[in-house]
C-alpha atoms as a PDB file:
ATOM      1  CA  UNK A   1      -5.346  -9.379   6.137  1.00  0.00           C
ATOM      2  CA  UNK A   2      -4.592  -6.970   3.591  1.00  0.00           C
ATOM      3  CA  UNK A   3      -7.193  -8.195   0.931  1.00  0.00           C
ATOM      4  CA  UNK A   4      -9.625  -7.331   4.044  1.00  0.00           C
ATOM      5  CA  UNK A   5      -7.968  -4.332   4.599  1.00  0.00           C
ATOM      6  CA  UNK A   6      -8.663  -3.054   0.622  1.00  0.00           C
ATOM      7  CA  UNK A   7     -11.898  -4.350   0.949  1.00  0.00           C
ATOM      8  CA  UNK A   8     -12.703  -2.043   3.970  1.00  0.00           C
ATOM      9  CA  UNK A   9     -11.372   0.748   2.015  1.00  0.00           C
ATOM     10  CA  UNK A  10     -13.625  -0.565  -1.554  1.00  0.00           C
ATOM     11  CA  UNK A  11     -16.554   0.046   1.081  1.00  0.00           C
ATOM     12  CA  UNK A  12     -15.747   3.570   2.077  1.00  0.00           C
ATOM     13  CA  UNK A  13     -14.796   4.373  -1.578  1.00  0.00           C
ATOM     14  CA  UNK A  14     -18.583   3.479  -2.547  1.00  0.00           C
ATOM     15  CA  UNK A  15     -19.819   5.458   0.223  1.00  0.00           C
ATOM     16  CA  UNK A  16     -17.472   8.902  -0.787  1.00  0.00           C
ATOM     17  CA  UNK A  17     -18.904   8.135  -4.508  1.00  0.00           C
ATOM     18  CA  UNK A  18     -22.572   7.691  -3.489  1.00  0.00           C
ATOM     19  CA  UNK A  19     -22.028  10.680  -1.150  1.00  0.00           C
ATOM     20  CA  UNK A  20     -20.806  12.968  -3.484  1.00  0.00           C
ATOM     21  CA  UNK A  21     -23.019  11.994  -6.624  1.00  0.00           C
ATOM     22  CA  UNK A  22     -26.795  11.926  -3.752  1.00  0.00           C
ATOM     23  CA  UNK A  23     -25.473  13.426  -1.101  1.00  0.00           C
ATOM     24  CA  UNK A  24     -25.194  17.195   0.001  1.00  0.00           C
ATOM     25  CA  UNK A  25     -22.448  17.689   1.979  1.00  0.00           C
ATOM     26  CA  UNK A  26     -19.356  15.698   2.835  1.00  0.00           C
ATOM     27  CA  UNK A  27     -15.631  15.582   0.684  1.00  0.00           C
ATOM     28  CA  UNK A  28     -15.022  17.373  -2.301  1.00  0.00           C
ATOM     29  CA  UNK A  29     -15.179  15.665  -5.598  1.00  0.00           C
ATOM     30  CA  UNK A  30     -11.026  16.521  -5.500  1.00  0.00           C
ATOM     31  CA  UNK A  31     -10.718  14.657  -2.160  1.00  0.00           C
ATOM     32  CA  UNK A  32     -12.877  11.978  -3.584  1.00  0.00           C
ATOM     33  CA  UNK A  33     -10.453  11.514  -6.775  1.00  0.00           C
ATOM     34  CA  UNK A  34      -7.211  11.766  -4.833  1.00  0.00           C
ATOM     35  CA  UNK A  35      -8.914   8.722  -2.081  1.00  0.00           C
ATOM     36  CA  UNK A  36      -9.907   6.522  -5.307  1.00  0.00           C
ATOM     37  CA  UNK A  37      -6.542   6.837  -7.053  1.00  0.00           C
ATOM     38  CA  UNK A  38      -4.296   6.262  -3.454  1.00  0.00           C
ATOM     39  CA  UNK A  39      -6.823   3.420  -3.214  1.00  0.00           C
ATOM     40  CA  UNK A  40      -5.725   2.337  -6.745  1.00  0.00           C
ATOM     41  CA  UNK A  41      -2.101   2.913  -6.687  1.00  0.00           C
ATOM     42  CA  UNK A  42      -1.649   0.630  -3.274  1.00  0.00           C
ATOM     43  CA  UNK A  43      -3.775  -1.462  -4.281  1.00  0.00           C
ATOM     44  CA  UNK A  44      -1.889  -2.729  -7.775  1.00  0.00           C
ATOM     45  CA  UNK A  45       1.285  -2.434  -5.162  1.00  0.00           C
ATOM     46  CA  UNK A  46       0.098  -4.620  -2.483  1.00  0.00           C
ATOM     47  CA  UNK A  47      -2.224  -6.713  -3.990  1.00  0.00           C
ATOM     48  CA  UNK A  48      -0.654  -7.301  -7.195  1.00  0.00           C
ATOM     49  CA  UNK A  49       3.055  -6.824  -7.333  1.00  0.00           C
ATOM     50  CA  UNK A  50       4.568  -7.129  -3.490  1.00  0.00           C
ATOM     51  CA  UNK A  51       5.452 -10.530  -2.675  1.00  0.00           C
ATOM     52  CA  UNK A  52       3.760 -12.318   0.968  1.00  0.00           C
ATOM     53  CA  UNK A  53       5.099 -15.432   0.726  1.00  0.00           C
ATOM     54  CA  UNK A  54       8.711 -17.011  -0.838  1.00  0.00           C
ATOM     55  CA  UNK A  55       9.921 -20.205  -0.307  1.00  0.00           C
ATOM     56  CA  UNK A  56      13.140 -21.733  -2.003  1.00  0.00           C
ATOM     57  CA  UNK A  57      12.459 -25.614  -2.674  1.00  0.00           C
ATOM     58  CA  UNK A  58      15.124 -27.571  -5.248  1.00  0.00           C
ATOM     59  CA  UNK A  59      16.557 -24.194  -7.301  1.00  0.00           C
ATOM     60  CA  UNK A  60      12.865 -22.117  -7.374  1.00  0.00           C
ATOM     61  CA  UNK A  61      11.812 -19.684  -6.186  1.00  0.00           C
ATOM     62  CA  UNK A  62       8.398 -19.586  -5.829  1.00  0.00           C
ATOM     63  CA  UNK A  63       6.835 -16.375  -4.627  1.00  0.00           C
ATOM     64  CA  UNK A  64       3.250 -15.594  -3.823  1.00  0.00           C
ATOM     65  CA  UNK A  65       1.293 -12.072  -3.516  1.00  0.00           C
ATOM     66  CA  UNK A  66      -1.997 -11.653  -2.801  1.00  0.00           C
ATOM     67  CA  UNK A  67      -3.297 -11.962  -6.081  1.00  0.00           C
ATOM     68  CA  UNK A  68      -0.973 -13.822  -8.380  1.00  0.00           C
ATOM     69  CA  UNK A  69       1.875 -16.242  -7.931  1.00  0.00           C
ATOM     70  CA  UNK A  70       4.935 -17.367  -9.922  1.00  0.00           C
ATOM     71  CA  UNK A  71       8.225 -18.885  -9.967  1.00  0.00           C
ATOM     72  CA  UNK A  72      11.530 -18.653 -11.492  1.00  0.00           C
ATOM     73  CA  UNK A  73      14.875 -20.492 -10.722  1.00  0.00           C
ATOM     74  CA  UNK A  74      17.257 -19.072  -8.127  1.00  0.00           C
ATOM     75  CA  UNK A  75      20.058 -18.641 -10.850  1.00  0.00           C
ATOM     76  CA  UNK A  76      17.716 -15.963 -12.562  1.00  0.00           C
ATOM     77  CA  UNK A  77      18.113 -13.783 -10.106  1.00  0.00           C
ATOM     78  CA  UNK A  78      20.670 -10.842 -10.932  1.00  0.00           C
ATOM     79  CA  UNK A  79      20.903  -8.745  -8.067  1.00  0.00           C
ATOM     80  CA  UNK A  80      19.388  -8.296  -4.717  1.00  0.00           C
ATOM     81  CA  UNK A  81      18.769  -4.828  -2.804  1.00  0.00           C
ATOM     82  CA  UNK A  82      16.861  -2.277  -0.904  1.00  0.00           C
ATOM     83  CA  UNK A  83      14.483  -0.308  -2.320  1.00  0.00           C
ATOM     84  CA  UNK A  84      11.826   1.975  -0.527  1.00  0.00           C
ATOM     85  CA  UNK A  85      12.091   0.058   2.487  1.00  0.00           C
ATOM     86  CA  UNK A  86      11.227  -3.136   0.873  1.00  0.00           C
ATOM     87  CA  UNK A  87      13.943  -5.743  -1.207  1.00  0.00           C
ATOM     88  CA  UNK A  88      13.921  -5.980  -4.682  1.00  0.00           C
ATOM     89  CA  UNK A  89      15.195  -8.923  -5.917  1.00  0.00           C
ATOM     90  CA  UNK A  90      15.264  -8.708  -9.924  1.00  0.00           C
ATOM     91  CA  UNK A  91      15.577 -11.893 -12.299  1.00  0.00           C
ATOM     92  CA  UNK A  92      15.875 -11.990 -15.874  1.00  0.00           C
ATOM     93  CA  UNK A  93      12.664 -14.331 -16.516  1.00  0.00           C
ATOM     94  CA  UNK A  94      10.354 -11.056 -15.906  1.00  0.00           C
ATOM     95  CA  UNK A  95       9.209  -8.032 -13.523  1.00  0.00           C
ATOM     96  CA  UNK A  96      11.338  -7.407 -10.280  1.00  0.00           C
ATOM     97  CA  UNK A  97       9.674  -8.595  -7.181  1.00  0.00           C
ATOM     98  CA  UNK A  98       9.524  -6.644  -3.979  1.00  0.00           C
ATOM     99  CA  UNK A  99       9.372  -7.853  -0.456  1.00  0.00           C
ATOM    100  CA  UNK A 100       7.966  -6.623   2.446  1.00  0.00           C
ATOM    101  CA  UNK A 101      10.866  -6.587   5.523  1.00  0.00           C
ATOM    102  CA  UNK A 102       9.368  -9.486   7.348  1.00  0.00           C
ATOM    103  CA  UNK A 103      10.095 -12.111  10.098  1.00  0.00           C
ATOM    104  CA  UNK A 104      11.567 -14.699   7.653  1.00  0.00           C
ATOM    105  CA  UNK A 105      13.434 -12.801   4.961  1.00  0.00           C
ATOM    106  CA  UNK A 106      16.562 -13.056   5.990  1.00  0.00           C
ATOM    107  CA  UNK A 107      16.158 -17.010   6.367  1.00  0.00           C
ATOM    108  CA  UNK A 108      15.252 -16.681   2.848  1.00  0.00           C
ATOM    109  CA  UNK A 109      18.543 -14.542   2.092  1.00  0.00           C
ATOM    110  CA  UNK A 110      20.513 -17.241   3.856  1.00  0.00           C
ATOM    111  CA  UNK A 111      19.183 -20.408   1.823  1.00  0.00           C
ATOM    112  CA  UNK A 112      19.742 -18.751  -1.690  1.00  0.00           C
ATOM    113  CA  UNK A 113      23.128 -20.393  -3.189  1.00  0.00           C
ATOM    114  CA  UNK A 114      26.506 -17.366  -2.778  1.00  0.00           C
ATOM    115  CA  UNK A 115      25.673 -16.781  -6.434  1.00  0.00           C
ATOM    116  CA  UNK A 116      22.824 -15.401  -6.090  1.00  0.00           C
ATOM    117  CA  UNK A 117      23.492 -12.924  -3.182  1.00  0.00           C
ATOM    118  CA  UNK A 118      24.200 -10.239  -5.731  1.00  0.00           C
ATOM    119  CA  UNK A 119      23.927  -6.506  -3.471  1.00  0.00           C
END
């Protein structure tokens, strides 16, 4: 759903650009800039760094976003909170990974050892 959704918004990206280098009227070349670097900044969030999927099985964690996927062991984590309406959970075996709230998180929450429900 969301890679569909950036695609939809790749599409009207092209057409601002083609507008504004052939075209006559339409957006500014300002509104154009701003649209392409929103479209860039959610995109590296949602695509790249904001976790969709996260299942615990034997220790790992292994978390998927759109784009990439890892894993590291539920004893890496240091400290989970809220952050910007998502939850941050940060390890030490690399970047901090965000969730989305979703149906599902807190049953995640719950199957993480006491240990690693740091707030």
């Amino acid at each position: 759903m969301l890679l569909a959704m950036f695609a939809g918004f790749g599409l009207v990206s092209i057409g601002l650009i083609l507008n504004l280098v052939f075209g006559d009227s339409g957006p500014s070349a300002v509104f154009v800039v701003l649209w392409l670097a929103a479209l860039a900044w959610n995109a590296y969030w949602f695509l790249w760094r904001v976790a969709v999927k996260l299942p615990v099985a034997d220790g790992v964690v292994e978390w998927e976003t759109v784009l990439r996927r890892g894993s590291f062991p539920v004893s890496a984590i240091t400290s989970i909170g809220p952050v910007f309406g998502m939850t941050r959970i940060r390890h030490t075996t690399g970047r901090s990974l965000l969730v989305l709230r979703q149906p599902g998180l807190d049953g995640f929450l719950e199957e993480l050892p006491g240990s690693a429900r740091v707030g």
